[in-house]
PDB file of N, CA and C in Angstrom:
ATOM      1  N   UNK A   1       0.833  -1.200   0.000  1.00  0.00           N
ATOM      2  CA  UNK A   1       0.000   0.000   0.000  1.00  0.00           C
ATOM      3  C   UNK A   1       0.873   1.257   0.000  1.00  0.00           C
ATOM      4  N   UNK A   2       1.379   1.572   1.350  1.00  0.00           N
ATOM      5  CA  UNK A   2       2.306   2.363   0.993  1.00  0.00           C
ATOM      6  C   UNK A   2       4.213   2.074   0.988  1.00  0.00           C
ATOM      7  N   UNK A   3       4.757   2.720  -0.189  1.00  0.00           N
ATOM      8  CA  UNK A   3       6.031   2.166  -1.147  1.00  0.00           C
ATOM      9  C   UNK A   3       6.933   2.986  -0.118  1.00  0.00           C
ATOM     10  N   UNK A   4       7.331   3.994   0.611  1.00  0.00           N
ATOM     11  CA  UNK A   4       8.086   4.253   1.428  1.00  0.00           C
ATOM     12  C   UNK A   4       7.807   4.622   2.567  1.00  0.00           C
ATOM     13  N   UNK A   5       9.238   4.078   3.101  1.00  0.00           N
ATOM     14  CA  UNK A   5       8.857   3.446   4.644  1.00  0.00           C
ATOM     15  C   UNK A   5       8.760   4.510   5.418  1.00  0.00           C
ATOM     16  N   UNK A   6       9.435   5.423   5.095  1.00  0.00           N
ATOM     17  CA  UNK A   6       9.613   7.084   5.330  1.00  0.00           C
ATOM     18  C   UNK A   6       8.432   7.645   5.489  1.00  0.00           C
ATOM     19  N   UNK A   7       7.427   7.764   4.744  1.00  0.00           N
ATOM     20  CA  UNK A   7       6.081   7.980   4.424  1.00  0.00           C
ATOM     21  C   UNK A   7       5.339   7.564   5.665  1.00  0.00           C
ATOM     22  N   UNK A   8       5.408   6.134   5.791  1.00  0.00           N
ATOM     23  CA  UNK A   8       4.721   5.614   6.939  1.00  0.00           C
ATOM     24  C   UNK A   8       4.721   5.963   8.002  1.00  0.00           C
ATOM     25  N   UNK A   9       5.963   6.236   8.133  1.00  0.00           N
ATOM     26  CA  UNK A   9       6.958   6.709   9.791  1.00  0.00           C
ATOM     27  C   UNK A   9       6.038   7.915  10.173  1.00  0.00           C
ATOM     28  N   UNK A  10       6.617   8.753   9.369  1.00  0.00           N
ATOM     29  CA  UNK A  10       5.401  10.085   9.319  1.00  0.00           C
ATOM     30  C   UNK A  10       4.041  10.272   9.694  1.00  0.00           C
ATOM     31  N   UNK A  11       3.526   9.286   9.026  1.00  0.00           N
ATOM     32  CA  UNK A  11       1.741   9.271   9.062  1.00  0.00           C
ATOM     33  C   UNK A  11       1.705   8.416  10.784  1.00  0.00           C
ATOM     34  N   UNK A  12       2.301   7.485  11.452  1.00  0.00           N
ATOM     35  CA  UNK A  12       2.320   6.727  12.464  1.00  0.00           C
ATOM     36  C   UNK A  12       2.435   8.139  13.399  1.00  0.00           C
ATOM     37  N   UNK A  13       3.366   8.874  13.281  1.00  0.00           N
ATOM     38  CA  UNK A  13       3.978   9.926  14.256  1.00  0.00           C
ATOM     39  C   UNK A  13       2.938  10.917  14.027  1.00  0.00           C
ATOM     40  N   UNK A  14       2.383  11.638  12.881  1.00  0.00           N
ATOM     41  CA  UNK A  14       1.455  12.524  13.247  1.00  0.00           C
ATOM     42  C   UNK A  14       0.142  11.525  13.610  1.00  0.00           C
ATOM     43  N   UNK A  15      -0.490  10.594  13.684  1.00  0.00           N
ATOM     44  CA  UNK A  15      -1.346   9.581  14.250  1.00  0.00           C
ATOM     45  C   UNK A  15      -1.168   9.847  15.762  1.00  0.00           C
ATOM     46  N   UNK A  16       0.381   9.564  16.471  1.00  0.00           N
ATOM     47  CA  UNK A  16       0.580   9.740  17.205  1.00  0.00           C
ATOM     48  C   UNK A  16       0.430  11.022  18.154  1.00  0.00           C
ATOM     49  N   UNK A  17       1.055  11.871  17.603  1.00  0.00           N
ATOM     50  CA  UNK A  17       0.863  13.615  17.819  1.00  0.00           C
ATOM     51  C   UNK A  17      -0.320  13.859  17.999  1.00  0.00           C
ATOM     52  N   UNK A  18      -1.460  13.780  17.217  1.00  0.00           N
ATOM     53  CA  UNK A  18      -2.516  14.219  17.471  1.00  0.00           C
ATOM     54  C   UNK A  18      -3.948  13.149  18.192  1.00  0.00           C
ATOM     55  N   UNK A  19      -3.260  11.989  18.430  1.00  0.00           N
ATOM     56  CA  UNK A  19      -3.623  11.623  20.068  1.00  0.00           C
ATOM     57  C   UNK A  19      -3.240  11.795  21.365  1.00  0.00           C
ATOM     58  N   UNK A  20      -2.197  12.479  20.903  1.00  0.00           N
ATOM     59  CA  UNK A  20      -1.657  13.102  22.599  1.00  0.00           C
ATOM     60  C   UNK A  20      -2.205  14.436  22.658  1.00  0.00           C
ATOM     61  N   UNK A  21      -2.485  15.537  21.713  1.00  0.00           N
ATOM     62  CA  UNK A  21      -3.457  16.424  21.814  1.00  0.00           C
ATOM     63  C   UNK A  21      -4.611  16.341  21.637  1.00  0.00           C
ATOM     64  N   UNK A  22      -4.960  15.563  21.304  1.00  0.00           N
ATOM     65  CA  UNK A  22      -6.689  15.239  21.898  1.00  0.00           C
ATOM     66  C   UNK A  22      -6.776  14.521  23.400  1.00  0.00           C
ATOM     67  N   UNK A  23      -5.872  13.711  23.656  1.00  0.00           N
ATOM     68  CA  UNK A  23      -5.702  13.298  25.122  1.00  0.00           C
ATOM     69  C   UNK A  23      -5.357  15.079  26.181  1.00  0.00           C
ATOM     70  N   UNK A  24      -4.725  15.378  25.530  1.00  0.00           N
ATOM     71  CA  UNK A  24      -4.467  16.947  26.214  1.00  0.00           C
ATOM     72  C   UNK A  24      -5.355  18.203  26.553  1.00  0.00           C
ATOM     73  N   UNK A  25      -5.965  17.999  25.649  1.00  0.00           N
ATOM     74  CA  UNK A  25      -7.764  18.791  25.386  1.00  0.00           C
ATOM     75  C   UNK A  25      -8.629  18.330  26.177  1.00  0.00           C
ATOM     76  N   UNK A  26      -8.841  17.338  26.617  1.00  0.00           N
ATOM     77  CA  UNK A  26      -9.529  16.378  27.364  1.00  0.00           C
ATOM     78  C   UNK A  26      -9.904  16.311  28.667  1.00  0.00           C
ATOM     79  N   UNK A  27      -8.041  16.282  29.011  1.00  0.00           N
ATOM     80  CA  UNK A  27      -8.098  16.591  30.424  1.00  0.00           C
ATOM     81  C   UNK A  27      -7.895  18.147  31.218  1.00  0.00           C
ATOM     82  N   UNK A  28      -8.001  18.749  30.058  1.00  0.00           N
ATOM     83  CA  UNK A  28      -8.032  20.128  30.485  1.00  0.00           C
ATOM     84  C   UNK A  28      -8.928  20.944  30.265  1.00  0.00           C
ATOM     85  N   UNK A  29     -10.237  19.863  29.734  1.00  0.00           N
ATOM     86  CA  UNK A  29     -11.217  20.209  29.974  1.00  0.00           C
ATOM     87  C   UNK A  29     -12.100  19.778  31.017  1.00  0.00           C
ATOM     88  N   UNK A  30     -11.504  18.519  31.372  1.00  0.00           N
ATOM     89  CA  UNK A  30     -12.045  18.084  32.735  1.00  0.00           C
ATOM     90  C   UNK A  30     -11.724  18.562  33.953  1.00  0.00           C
ATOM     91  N   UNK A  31      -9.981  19.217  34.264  1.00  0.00           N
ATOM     92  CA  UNK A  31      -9.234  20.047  34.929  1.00  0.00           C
ATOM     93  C   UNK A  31     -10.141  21.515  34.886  1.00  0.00           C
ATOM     94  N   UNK A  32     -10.542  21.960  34.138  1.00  0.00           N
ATOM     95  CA  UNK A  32     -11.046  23.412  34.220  1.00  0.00           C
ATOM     96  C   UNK A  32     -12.727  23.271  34.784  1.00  0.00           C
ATOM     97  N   UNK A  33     -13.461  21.901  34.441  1.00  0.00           N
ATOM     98  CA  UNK A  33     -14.796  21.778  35.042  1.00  0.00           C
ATOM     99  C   UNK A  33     -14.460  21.827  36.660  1.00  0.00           C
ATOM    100  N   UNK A  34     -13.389  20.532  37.115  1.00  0.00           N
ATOM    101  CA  UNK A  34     -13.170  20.084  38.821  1.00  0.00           C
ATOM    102  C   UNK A  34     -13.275  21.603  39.640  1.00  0.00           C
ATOM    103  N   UNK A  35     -11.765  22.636  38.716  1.00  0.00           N
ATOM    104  CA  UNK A  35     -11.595  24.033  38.806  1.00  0.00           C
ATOM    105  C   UNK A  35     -12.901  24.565  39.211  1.00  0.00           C
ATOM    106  N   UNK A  36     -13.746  25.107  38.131  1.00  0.00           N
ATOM    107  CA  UNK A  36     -15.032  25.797  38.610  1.00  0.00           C
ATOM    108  C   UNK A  36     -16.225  25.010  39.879  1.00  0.00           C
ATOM    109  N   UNK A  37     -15.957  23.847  39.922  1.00  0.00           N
ATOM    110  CA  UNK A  37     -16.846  23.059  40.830  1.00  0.00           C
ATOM    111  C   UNK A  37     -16.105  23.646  42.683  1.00  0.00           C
ATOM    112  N   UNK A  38     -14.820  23.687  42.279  1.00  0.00           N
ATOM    113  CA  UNK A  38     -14.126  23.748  43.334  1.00  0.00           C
ATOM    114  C   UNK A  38     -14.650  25.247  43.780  1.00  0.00           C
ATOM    115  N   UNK A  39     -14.225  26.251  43.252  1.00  0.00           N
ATOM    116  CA  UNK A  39     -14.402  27.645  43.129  1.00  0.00           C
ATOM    117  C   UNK A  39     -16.136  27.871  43.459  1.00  0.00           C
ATOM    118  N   UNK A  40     -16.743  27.466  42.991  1.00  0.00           N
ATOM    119  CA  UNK A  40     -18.553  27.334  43.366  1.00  0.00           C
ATOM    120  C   UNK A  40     -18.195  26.654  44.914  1.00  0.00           C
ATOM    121  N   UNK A  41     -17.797  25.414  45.052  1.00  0.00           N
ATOM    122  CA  UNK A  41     -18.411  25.097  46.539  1.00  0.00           C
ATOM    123  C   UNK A  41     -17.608  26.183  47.153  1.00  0.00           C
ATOM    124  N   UNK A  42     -16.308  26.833  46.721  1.00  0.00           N
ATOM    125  CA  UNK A  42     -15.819  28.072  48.140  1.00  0.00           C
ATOM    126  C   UNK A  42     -16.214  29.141  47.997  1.00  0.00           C
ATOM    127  N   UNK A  43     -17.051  29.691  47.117  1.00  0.00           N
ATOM    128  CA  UNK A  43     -17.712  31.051  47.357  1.00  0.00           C
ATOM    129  C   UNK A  43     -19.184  30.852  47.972  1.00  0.00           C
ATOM    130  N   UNK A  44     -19.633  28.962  48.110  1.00  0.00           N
ATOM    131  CA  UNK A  44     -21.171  29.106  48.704  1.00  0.00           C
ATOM    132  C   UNK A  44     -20.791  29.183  50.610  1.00  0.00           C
ATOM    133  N   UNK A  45     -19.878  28.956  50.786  1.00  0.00           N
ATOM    134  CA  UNK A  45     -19.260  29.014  52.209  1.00  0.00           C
ATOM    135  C   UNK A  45     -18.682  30.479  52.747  1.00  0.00           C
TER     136      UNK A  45
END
């Protein structure tokens, strides 16, 4: 399918790359929800 190996390497590594920024997005969107949950329970006190 694909004729150089070079080629492949590439497509594996950006495959790669852009599951570690979607893994990164993720948790910093879950990090910024905990954030505001946290911030709400200390201003109801």
């Amino acid at each position: 399918m694909i004729s150089n190996p070079l080629f492949f390497v590439f497509i594996v590594v950006l495959i790669i790359w852009i599951g570690i920024a979607l893994l990164l997005f993720r948790i910093d969107r879950k990090i910024s929800l905990v954030e505001k949950e946290v911030s709400e329970a200390l201003d109801e006190k």
